[in-house]
N, C-alpha and C. Protein backbone atom coordinates (compact mmCIF):
# COMPACT_ATOMS: atom_id res chain seq x y z
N UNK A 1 0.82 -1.19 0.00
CA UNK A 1 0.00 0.00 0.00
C UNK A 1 0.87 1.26 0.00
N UNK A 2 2.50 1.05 0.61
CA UNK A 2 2.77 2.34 0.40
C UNK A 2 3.22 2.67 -0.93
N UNK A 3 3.75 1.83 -1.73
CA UNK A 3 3.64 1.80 -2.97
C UNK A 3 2.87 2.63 -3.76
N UNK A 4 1.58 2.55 -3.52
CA UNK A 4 0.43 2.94 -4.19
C UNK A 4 -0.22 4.38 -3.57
N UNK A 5 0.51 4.93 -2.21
CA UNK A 5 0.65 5.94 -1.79
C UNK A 5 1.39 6.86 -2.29
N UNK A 6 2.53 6.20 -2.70
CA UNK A 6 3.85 7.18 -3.19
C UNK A 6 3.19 7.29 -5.00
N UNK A 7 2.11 6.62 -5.63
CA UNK A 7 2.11 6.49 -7.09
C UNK A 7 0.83 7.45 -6.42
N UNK A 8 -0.19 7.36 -6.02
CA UNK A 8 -0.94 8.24 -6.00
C UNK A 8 -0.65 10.00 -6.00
N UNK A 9 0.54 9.96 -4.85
CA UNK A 9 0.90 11.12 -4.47
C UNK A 9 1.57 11.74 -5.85
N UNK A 10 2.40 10.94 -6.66
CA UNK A 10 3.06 11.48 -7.93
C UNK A 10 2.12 12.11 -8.81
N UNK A 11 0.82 11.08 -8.66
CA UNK A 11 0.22 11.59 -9.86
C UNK A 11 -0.56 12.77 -9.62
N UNK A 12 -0.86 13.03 -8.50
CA UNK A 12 -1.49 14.47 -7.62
C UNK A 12 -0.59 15.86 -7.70
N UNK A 13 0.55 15.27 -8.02
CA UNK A 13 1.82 16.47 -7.91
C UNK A 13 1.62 16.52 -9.32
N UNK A 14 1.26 15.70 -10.51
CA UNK A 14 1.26 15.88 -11.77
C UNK A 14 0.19 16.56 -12.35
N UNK A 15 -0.79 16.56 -11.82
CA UNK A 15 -1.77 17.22 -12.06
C UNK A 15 -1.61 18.30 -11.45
N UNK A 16 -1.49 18.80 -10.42
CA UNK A 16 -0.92 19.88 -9.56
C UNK A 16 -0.19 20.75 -10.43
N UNK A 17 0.88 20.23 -11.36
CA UNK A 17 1.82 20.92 -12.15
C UNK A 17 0.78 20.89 -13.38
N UNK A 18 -0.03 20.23 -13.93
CA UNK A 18 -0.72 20.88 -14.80
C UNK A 18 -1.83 22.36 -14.53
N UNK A 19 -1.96 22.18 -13.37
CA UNK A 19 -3.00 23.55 -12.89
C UNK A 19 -1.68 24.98 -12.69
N UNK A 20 -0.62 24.61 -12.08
CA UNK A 20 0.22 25.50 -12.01
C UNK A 20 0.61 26.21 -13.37
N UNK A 21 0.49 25.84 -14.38
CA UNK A 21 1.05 25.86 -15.39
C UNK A 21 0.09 27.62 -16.10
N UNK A 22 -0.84 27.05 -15.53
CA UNK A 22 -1.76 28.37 -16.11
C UNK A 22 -1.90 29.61 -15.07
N UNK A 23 -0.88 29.29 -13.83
CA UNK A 23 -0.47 30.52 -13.23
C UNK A 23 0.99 31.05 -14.00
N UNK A 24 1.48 30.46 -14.72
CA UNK A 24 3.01 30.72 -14.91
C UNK A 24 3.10 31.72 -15.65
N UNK A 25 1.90 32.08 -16.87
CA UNK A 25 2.23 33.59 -17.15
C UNK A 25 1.68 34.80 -16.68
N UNK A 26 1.15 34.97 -15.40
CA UNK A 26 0.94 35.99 -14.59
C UNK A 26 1.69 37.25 -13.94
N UNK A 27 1.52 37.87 -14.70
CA UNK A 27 2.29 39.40 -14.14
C UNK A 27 3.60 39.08 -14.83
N UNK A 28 3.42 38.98 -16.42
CA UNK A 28 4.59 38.98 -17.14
C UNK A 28 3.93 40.42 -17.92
N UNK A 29 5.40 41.36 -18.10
CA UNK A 29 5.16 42.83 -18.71
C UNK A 29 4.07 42.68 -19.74
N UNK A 30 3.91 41.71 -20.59
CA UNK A 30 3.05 42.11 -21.95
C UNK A 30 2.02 42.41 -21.64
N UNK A 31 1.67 43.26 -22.67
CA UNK A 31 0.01 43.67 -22.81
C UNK A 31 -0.71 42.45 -22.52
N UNK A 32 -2.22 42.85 -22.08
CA UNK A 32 -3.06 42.00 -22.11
C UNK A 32 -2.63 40.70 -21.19
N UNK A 33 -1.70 40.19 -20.62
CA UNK A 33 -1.17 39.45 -19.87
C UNK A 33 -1.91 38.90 -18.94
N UNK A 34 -2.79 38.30 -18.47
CA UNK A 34 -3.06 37.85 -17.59
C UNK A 34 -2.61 37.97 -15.82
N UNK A 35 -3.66 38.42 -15.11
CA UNK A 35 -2.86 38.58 -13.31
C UNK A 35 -3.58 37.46 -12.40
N UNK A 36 -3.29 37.54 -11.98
CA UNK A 36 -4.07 36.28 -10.63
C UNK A 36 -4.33 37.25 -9.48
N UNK A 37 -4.98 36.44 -8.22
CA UNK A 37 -5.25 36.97 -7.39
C UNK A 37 -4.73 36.05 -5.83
N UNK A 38 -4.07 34.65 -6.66
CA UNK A 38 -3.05 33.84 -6.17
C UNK A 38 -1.56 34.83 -5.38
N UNK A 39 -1.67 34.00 -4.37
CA UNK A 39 -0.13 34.76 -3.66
C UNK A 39 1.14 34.00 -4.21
N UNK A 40 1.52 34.26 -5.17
CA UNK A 40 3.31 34.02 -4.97
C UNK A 40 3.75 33.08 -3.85
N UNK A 41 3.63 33.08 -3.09
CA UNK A 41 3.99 32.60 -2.22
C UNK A 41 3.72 31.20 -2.13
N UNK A 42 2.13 31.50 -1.73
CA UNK A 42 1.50 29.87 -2.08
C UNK A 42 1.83 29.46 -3.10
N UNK A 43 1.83 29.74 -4.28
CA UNK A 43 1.59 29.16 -5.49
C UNK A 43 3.27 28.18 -5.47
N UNK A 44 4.35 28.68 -4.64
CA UNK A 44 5.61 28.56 -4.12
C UNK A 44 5.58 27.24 -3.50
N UNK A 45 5.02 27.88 -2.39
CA UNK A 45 4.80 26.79 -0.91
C UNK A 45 4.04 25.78 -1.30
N UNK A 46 2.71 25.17 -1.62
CA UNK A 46 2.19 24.43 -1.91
C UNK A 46 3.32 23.28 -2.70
N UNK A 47 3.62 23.42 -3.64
CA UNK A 47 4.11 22.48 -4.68
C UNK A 47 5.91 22.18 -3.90
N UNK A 48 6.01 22.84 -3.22
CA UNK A 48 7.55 22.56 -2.38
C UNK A 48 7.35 21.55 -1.05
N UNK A 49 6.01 21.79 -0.57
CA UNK A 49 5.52 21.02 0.70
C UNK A 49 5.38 19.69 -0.18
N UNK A 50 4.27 19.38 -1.43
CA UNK A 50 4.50 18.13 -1.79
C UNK A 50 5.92 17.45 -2.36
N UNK A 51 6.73 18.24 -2.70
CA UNK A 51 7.79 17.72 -3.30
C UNK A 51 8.71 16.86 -1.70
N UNK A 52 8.59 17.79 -0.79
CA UNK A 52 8.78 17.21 0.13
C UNK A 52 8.55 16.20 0.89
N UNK A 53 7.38 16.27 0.74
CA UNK A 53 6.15 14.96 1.15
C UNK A 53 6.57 13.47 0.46
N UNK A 54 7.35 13.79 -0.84
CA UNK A 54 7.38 12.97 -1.70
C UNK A 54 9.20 12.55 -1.34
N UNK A 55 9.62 13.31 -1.18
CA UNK A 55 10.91 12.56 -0.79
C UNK A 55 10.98 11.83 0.55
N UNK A 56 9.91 12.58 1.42
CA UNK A 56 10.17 11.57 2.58
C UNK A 56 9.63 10.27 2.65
N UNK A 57 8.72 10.11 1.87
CA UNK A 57 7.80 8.96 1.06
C UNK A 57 8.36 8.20 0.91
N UNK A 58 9.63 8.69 -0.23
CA UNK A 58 10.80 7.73 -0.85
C UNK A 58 11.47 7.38 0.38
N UNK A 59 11.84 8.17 0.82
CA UNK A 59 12.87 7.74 2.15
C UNK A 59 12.45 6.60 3.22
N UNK A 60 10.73 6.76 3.38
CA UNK A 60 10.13 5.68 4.16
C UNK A 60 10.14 4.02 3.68
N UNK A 61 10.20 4.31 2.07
CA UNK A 61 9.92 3.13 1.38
C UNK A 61 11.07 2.63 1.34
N UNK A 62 12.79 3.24 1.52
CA UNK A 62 13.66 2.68 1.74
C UNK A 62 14.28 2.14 2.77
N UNK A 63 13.87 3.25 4.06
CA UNK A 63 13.97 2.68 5.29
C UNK A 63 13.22 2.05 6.26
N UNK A 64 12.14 2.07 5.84
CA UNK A 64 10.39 1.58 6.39
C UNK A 64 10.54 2.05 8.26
N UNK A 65 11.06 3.06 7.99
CA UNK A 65 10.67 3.92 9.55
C UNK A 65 9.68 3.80 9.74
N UNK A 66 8.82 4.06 11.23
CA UNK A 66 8.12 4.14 11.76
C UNK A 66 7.08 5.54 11.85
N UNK A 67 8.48 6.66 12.24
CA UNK A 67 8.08 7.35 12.04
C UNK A 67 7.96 8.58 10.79
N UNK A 68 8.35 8.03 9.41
CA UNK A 68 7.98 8.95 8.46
C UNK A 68 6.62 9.06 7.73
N UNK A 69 5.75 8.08 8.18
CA UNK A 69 4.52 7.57 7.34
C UNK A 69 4.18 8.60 8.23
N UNK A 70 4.22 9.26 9.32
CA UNK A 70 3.39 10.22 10.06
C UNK A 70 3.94 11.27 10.18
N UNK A 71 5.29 11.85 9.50
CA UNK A 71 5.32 13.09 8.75
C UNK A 71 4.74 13.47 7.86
N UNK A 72 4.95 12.04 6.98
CA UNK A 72 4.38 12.30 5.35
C UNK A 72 2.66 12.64 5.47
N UNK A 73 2.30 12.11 6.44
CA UNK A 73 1.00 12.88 6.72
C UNK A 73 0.45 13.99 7.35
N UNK A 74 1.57 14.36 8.06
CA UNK A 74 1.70 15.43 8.44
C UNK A 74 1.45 16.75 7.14
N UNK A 75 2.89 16.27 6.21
CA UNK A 75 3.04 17.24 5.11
C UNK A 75 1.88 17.10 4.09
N UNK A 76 1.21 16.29 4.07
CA UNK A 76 0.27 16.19 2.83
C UNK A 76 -1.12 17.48 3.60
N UNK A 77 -1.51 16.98 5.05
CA UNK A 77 -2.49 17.79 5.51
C UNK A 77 -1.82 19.28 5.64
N UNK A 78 -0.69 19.61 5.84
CA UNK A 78 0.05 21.26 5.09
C UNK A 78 0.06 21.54 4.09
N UNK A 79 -0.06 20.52 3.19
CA UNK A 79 -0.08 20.62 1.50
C UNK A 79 -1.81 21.20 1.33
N UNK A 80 -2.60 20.28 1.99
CA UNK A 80 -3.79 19.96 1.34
C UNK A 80 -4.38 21.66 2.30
N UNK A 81 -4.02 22.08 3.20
CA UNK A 81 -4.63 23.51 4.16
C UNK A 81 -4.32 24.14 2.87
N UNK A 82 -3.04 24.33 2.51
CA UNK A 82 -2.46 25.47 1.91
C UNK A 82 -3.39 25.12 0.37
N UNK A 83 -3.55 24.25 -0.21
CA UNK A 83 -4.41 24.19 -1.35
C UNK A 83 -5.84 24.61 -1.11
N UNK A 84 -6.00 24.40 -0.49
CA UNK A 84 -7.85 24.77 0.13
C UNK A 84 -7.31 26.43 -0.01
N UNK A 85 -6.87 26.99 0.62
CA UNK A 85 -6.56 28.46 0.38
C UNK A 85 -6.44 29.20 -1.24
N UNK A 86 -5.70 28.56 -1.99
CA UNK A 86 -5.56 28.54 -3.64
C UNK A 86 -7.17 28.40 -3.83
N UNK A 87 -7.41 27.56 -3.43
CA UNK A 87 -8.73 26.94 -3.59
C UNK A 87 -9.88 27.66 -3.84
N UNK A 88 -10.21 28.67 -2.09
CA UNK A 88 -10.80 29.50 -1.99
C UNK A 88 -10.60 30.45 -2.75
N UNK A 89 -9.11 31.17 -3.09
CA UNK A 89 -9.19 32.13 -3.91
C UNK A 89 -9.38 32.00 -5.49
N UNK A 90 -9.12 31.36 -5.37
CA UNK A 90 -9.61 30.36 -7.38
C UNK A 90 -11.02 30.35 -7.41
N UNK A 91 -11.68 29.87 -6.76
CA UNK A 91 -13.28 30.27 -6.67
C UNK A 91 -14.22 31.23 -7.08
N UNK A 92 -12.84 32.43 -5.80
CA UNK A 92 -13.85 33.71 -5.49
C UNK A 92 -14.86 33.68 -6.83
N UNK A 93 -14.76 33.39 -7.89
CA UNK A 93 -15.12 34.29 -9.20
C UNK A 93 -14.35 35.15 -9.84
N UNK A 94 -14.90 35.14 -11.45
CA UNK A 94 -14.10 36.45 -12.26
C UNK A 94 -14.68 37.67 -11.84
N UNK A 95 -13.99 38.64 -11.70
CA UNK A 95 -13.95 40.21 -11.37
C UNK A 95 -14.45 40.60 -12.94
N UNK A 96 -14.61 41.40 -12.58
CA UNK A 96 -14.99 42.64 -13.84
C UNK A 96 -13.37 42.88 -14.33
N UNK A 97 -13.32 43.37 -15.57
CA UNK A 97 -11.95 43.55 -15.78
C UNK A 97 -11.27 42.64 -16.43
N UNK A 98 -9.60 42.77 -16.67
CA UNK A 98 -8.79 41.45 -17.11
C UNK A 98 -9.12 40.08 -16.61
N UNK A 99 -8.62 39.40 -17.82
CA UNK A 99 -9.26 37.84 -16.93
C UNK A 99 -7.94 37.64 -16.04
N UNK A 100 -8.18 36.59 -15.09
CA UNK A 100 -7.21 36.29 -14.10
C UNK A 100 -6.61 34.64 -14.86
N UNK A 101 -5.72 34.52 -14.50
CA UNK A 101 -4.77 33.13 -14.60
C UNK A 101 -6.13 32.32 -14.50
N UNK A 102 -6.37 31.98 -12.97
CA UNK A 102 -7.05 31.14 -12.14
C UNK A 102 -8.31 30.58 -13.37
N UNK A 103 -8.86 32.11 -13.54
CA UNK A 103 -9.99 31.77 -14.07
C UNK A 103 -10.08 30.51 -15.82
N UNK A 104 -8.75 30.06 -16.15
CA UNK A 104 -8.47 29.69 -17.24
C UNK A 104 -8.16 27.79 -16.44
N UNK A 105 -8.15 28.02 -15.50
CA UNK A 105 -7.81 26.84 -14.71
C UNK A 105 -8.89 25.79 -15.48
N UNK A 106 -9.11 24.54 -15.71
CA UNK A 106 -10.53 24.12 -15.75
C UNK A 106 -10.91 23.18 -14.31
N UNK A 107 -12.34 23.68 -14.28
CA UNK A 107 -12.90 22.72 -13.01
C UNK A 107 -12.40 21.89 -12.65
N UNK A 108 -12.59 20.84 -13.66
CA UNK A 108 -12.66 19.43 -13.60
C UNK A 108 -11.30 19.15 -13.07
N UNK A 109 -10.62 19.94 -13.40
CA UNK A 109 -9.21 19.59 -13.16
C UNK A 109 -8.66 19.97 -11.95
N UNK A 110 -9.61 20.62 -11.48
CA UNK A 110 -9.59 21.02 -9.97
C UNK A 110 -9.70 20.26 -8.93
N UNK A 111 -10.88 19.81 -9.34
CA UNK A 111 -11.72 18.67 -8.66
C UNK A 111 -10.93 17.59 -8.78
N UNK A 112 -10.10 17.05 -9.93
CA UNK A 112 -9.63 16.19 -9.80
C UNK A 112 -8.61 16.12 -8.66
N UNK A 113 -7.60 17.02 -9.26
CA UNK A 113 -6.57 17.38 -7.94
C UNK A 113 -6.43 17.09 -6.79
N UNK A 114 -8.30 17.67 -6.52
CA UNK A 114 -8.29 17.67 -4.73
C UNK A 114 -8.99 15.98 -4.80
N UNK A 115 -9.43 15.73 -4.89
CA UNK A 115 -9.54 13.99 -5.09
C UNK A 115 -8.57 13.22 -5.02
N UNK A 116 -7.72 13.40 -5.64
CA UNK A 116 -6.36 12.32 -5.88
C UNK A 116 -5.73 12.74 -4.71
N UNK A 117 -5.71 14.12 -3.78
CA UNK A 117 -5.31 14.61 -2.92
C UNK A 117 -6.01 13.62 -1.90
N UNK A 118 -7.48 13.97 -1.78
CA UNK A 118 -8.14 13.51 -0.74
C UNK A 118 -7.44 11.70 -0.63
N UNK A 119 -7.48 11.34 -1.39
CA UNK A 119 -6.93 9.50 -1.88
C UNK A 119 -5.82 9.37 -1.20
N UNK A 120 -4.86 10.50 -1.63
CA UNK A 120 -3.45 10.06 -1.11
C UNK A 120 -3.29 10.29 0.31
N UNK A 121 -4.19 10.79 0.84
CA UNK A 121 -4.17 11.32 2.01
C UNK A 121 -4.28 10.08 3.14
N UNK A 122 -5.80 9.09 2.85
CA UNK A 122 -6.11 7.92 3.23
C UNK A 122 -5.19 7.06 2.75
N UNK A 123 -4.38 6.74 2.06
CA UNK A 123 -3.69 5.94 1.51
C UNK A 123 -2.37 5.82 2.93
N UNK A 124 -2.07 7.05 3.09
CA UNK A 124 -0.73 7.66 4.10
C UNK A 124 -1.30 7.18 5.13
N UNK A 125 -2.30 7.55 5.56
CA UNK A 125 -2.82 7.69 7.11
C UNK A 125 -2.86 5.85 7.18
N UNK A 126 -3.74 5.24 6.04
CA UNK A 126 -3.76 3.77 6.20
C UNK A 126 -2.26 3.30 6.14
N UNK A 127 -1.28 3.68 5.74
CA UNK A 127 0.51 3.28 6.13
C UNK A 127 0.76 3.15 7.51
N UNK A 128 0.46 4.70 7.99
CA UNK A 128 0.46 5.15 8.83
C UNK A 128 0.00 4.14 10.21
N UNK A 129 -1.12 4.00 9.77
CA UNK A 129 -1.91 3.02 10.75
C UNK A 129 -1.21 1.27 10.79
N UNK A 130 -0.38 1.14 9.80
CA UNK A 130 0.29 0.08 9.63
C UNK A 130 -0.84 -0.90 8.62
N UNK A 131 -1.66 -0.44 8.46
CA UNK A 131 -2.49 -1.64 7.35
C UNK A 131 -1.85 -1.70 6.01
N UNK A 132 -1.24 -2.08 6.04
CA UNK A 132 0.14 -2.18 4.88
C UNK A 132 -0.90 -4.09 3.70
């Protein structure tokens, strides 16, 4: 099962990097350019917390510690706060005005995200719990 934790989690970071992708030209000089209403920061933090999540993953599956299956869940529920925040602000709605990044995002692909999120999450916690 942790196997299938660490493949879940990849493919959540892959999709993750497909939603990021349509923040990447935000607040570049050109005309007409697209802005977000996304923080820099998060858009930062989020995808660095899973990358992290994901090496300690690896690290568990090599050393089968005890205690990394309950970091790695640790970091996924910091991953998954800080996405709910993106989340909320991706939502708000389009403003009047330029379109925003966010708003080019598609749903579905949203939804997916936080799904494969929600999955990998139970997947960890069931490691975690030792039901291997």
């Amino acid at each position: 099962m942790a196997e299938a934790a660490l493949g879940m989690w990849i493919v959540t970071a892959l999709g993750g990097t497909y939603l990021f992708l349509f923040t990447t030209d935000a607040h570049r000089p050109e005309a007409g350019s697209p802005t977000t209403a996304l923080s820099p920061f998060l858009l930062f933090v989020h995808p660095l917390v899973a990358l992290v999540g994901i090496a300690m993953w690896i690290a568990h599956l090599q050393l089968r510690d005890d205690v990394l299956p309950w970091l790695g869940l640790a970091d996924l529920l910091v991953g998954a706060a800080l996405g709910e925040v993106l989340l909320a602000r991706t939502l708000r709605g389009a403003r009047q005005g330029p379109v925003r990044s966010e708003d080019r995002m598609p749903r579905p692909a949203i939804a997916l995200h936080g799904v494969l999120a929600a999955v990998t999450i139970l997947l960890v916690l069931l490691v975690a719990l030792g039901v291997d």
